[in-house]
N, C-alpha and C. Protein backbone atom coordinates (compact mmCIF):
# COMPACT_ATOMS: atom_id res chain seq x y z
N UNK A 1 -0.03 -21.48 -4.65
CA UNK A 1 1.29 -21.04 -5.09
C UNK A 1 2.20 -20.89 -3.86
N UNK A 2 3.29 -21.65 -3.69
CA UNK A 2 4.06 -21.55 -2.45
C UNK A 2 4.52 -19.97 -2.45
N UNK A 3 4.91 -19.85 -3.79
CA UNK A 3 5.72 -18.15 -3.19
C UNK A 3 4.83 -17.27 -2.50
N UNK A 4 3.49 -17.43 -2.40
CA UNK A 4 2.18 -16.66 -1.95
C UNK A 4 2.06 -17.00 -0.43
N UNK A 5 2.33 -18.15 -0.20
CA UNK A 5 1.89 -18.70 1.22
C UNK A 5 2.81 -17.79 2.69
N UNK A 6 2.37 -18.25 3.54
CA UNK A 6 2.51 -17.07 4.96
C UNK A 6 3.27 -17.97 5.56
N UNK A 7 5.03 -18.18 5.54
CA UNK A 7 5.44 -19.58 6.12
C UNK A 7 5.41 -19.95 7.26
N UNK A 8 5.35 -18.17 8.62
CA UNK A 8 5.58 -18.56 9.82
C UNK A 8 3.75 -17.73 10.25
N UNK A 9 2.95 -18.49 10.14
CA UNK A 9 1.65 -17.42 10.24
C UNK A 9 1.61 -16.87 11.40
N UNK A 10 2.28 -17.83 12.70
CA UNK A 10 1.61 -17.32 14.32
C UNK A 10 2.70 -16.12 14.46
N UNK A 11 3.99 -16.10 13.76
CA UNK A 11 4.71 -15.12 13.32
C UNK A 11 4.42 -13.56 13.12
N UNK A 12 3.77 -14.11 11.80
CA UNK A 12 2.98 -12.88 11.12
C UNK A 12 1.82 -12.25 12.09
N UNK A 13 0.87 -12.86 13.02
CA UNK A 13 0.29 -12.86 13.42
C UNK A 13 1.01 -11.49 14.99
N UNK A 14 2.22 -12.12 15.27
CA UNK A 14 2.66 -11.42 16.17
C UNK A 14 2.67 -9.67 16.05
N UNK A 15 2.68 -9.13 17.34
CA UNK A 15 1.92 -7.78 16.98
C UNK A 15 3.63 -7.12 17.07
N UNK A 16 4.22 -5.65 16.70
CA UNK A 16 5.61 -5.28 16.48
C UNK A 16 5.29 -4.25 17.25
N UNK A 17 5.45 -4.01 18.57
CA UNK A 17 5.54 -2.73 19.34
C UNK A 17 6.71 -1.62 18.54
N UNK A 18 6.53 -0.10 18.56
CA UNK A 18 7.48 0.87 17.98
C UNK A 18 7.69 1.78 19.26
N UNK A 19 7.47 1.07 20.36
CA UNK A 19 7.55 1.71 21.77
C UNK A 19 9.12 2.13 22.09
N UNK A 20 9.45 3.39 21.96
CA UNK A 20 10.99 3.84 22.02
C UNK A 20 11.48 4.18 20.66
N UNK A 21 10.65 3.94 19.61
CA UNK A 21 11.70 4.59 17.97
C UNK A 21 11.19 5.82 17.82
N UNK A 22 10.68 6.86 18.64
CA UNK A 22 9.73 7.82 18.33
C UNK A 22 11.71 9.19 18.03
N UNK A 23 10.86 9.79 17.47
CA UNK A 23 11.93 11.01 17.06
C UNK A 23 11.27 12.53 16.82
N UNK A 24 11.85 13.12 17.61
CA UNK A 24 10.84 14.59 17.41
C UNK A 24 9.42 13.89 17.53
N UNK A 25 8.26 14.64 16.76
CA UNK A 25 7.03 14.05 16.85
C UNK A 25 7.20 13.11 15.84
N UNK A 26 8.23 12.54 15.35
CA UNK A 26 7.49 11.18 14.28
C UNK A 26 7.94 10.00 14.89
N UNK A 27 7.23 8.93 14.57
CA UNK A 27 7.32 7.73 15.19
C UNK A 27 6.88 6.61 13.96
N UNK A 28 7.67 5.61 13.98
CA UNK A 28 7.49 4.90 12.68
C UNK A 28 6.03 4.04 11.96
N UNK A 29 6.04 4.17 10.96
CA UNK A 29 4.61 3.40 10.18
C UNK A 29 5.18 2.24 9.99
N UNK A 30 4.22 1.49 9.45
CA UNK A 30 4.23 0.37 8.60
C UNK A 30 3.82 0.24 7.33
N UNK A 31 4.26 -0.66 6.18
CA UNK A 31 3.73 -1.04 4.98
C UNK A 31 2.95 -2.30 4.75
N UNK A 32 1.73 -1.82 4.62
CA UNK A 32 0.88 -3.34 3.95
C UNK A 32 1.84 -4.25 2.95
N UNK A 33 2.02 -3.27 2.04
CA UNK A 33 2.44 -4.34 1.21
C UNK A 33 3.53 -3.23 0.32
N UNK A 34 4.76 -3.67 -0.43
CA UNK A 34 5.56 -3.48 -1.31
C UNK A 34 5.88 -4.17 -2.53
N UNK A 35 5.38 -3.40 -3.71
CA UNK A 35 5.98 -4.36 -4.59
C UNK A 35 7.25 -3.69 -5.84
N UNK A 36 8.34 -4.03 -5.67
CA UNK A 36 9.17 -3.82 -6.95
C UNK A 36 9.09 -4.21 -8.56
N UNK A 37 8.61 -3.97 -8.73
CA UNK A 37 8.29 -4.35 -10.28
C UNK A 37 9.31 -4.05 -11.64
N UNK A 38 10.13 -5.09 -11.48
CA UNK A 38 11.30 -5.53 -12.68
C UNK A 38 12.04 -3.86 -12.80
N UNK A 39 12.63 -3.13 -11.65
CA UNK A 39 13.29 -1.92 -11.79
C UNK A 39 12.58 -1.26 -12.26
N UNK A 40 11.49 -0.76 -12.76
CA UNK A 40 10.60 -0.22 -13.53
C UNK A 40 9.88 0.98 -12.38
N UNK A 41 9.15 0.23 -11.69
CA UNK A 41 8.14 0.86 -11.03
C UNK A 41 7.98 0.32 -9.47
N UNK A 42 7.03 0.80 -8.39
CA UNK A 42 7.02 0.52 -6.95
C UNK A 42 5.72 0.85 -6.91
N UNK A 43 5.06 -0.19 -6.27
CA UNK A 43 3.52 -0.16 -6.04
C UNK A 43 3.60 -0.16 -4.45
N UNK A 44 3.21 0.60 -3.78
CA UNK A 44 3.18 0.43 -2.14
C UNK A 44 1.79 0.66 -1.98
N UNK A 45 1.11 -0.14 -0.89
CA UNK A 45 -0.38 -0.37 -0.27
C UNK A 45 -0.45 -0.42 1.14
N UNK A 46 -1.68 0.22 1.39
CA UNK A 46 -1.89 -0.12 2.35
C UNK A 46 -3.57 -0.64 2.66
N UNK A 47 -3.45 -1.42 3.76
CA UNK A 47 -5.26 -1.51 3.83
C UNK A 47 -5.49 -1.29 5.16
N UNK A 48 -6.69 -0.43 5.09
CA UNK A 48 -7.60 0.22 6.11
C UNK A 48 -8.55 -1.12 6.59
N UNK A 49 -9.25 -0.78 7.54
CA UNK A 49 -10.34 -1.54 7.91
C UNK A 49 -11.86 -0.76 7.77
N UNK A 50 -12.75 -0.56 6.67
CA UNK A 50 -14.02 -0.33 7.00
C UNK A 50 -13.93 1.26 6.91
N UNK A 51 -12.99 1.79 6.05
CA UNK A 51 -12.84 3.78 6.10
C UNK A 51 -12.38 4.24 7.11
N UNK A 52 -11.34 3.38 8.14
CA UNK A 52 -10.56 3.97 8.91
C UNK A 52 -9.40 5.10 8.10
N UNK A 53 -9.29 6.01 9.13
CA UNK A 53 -8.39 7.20 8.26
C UNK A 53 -6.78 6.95 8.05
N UNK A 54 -6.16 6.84 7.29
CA UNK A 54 -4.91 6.86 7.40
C UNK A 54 -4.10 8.07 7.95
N UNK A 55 -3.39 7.85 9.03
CA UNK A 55 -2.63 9.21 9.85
C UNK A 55 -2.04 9.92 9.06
N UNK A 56 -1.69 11.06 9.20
CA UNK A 56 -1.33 11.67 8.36
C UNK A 56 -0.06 11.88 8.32
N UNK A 57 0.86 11.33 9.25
CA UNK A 57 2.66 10.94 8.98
C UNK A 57 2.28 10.13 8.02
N UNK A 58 1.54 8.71 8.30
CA UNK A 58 1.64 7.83 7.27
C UNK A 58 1.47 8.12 5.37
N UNK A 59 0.11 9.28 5.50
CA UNK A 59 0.14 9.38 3.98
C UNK A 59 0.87 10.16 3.90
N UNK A 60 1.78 11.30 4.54
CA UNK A 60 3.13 11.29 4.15
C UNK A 60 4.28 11.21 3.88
N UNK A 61 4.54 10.23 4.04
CA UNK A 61 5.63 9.09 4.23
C UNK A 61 5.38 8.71 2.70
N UNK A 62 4.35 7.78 2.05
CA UNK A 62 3.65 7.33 1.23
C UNK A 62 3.87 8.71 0.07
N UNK A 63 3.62 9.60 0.30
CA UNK A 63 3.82 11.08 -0.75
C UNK A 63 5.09 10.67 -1.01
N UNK A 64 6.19 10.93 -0.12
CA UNK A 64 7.71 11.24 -0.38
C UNK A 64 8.24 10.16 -0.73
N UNK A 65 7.43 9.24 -0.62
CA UNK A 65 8.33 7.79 -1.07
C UNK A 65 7.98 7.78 -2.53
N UNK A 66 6.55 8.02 -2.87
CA UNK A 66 6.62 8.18 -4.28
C UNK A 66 7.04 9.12 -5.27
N UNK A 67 7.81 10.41 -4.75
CA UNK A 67 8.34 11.45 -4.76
C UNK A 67 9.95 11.07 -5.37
N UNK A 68 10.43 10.25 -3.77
CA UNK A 68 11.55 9.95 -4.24
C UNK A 68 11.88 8.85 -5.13
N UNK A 69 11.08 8.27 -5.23
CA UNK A 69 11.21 6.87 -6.47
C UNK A 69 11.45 7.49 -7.90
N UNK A 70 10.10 8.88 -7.93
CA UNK A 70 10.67 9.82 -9.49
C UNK A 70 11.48 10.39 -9.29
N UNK A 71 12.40 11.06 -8.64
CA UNK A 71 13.34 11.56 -8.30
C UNK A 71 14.64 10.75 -9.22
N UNK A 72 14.55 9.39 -8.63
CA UNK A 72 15.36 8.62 -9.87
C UNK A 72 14.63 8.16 -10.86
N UNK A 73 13.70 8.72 -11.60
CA UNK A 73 13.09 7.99 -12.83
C UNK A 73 12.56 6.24 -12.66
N UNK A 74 11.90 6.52 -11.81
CA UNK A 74 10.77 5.42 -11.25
C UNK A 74 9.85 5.91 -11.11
N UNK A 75 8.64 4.91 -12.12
CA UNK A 75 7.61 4.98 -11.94
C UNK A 75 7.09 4.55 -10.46
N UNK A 76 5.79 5.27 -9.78
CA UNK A 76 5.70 4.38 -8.37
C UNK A 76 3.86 4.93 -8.27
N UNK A 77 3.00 4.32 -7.13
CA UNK A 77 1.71 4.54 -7.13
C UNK A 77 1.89 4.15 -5.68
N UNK A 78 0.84 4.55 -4.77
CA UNK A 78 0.89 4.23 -3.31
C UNK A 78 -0.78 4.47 -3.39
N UNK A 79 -1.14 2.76 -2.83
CA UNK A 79 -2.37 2.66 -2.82
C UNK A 79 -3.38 2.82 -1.61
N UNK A 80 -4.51 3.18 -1.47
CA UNK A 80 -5.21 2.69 0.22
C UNK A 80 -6.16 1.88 -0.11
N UNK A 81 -6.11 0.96 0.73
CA UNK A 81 -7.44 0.54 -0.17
C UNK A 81 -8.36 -0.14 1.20
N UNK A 82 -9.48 -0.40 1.63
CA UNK A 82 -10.09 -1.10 2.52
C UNK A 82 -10.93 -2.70 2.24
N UNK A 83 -11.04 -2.78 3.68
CA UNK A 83 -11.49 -4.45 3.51
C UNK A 83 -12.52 -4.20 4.75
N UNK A 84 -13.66 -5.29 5.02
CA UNK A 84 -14.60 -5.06 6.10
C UNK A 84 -14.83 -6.32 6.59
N UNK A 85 -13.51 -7.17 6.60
CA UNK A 85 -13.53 -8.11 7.60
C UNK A 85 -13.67 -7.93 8.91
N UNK A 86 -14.60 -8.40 9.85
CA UNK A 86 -14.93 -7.93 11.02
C UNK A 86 -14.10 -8.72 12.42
N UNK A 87 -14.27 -10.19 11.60
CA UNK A 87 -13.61 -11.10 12.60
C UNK A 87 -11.97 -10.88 12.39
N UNK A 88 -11.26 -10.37 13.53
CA UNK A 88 -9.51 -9.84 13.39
C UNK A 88 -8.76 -11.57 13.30
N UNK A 89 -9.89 -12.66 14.16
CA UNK A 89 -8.73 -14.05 14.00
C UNK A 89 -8.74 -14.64 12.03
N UNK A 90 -9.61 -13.79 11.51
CA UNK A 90 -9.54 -13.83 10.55
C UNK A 90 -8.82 -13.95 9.18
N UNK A 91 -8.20 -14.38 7.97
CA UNK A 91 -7.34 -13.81 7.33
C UNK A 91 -8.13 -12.42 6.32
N UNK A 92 -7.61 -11.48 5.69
CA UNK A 92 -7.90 -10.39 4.64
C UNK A 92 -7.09 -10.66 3.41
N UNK A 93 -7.88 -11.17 2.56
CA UNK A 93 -7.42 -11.44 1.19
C UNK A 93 -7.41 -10.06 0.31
N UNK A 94 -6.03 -9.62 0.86
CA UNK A 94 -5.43 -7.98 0.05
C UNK A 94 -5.81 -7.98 -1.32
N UNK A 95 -5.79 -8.68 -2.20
CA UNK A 95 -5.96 -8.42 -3.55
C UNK A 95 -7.44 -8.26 -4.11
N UNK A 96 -8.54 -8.45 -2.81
CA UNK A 96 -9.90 -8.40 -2.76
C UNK A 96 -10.33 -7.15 -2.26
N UNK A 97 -9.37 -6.55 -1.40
CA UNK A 97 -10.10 -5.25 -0.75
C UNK A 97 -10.01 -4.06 -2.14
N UNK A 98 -10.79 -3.31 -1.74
CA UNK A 98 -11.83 -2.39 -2.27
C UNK A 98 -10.85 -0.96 -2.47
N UNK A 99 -10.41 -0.12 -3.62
CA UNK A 99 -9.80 0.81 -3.79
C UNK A 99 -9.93 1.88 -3.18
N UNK A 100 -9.70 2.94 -2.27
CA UNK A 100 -10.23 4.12 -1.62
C UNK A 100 -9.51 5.27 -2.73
N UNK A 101 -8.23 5.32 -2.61
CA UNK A 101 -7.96 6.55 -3.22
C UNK A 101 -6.01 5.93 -3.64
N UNK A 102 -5.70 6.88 -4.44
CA UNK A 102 -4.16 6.52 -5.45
C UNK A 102 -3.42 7.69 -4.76
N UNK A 103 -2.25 7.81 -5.21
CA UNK A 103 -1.14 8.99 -5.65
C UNK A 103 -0.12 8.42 -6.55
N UNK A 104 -0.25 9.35 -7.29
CA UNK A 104 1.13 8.09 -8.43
C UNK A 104 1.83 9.41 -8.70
N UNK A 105 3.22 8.69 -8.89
CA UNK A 105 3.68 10.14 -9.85
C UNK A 105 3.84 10.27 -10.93
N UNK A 106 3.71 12.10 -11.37
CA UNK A 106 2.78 13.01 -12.08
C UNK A 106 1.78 13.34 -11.78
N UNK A 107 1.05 13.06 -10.59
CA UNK A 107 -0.04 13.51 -10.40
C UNK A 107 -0.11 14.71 -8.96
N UNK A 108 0.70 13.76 -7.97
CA UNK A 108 0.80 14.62 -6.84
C UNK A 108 -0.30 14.80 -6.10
N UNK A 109 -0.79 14.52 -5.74
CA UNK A 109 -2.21 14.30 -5.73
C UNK A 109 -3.14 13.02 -5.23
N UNK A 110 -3.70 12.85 -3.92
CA UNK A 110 -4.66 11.86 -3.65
C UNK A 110 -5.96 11.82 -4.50
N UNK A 111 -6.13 10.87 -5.07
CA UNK A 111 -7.93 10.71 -5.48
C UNK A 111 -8.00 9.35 -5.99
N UNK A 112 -9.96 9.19 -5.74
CA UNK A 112 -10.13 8.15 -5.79
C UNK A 112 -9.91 7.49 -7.34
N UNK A 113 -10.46 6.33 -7.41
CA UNK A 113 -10.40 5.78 -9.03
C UNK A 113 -11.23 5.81 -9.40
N UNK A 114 -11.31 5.77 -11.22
CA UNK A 114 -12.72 6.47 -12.43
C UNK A 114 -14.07 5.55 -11.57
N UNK A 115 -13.67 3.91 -11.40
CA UNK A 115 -14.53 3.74 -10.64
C UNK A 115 -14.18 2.26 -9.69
N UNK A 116 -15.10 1.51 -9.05
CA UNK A 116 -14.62 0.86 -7.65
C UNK A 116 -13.99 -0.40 -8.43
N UNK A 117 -13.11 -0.61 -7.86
CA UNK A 117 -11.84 -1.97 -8.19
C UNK A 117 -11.44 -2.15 -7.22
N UNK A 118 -10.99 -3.46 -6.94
CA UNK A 118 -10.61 -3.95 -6.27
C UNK A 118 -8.64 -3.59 -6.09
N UNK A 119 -7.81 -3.67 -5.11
CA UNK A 119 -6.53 -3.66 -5.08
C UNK A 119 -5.91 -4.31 -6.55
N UNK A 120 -6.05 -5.77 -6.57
CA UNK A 120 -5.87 -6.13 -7.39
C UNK A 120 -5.93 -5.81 -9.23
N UNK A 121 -7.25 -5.75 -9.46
CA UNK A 121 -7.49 -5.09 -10.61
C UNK A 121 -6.52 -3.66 -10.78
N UNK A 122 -6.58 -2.43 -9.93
CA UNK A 122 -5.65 -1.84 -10.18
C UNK A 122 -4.23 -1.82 -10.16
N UNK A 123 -3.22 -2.64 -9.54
CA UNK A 123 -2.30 -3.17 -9.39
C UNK A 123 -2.29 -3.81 -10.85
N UNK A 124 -2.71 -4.77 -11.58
CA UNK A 124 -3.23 -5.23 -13.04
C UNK A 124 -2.83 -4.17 -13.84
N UNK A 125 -4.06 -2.89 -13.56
CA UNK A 125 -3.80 -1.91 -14.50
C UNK A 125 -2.93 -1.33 -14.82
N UNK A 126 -2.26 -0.98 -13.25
CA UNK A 126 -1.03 -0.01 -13.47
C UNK A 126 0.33 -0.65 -14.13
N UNK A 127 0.59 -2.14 -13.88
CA UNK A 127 1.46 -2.49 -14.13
C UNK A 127 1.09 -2.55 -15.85
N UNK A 128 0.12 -3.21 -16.80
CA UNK A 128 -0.44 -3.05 -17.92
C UNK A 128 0.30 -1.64 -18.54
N UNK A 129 -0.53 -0.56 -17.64
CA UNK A 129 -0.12 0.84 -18.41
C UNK A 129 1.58 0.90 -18.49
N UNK A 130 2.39 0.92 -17.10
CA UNK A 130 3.62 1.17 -17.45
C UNK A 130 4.45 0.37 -18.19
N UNK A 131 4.60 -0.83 -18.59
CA UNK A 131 4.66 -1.56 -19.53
C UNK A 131 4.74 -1.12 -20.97
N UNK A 132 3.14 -0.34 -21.29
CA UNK A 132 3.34 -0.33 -22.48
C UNK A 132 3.66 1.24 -22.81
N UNK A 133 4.21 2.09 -21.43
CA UNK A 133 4.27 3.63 -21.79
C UNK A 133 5.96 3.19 -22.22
């Protein structure tokens, strides 16, 4: 599927120093992945490597973003999820890594899922459920 493909990879590949955006003690994250879903809802992800911890600016960043999405009556979920690709010249096929833990809102709340799924499959689900709420 072209819309899927990585057009500039050695690009992507390039690493983004945040050397100088620091403010008070915060200093900026990154997003794995974003998805907008038809005004409806916001799925944001991220992937770990192997149960690395996510910092804890980052999962709060990730809280307030899904905070403020209900704030205007958006549904939203912020995912973690890991992968145990070892080789880094490697690619990580995101929609394969392995679920760690959610926050969606109404819940407020980190925890894991009923049981192990992949990114994908839950991304599936959630969009399924809000759909038909």
């Amino acid at each position: 599927d072209p819309m899927n493909e990585i057009h500039f990879a050695e690009r992507a590949r390039q690493l983004i120093e945040f050397t100088g955006l620091n403010y008070d003690a915060i200093s900026p994250t990154d997003i794995d992945g974003l998805i907008e879903y038809q005004n409806i809802a916001y799925v944001i992800f991220e992937l770990k490597y192997n149960g690395a911890e996510m910092p804890r600016g980052q999962r709060l960043a990730f809280e307030r973003m899904v905070y403020d999405f209900e704030k205007r009556s958006k549904k939203a979920i912020a995912i973690v999820a890991e992968h145990d690709v070892t080789d880094a010249s490697k690619s990580v096929l995101a929609k394969d890594s392995i679920v760690r833990e959610l926050y969606q809102t109404g819940e407020r709340k980190w925890r894991p899922t009923n049981h192990k799924m992949t990114l994908k499959e839950l991304i599936d689900a959630y969009i399924e459920k809000i759909i038909k709420k």
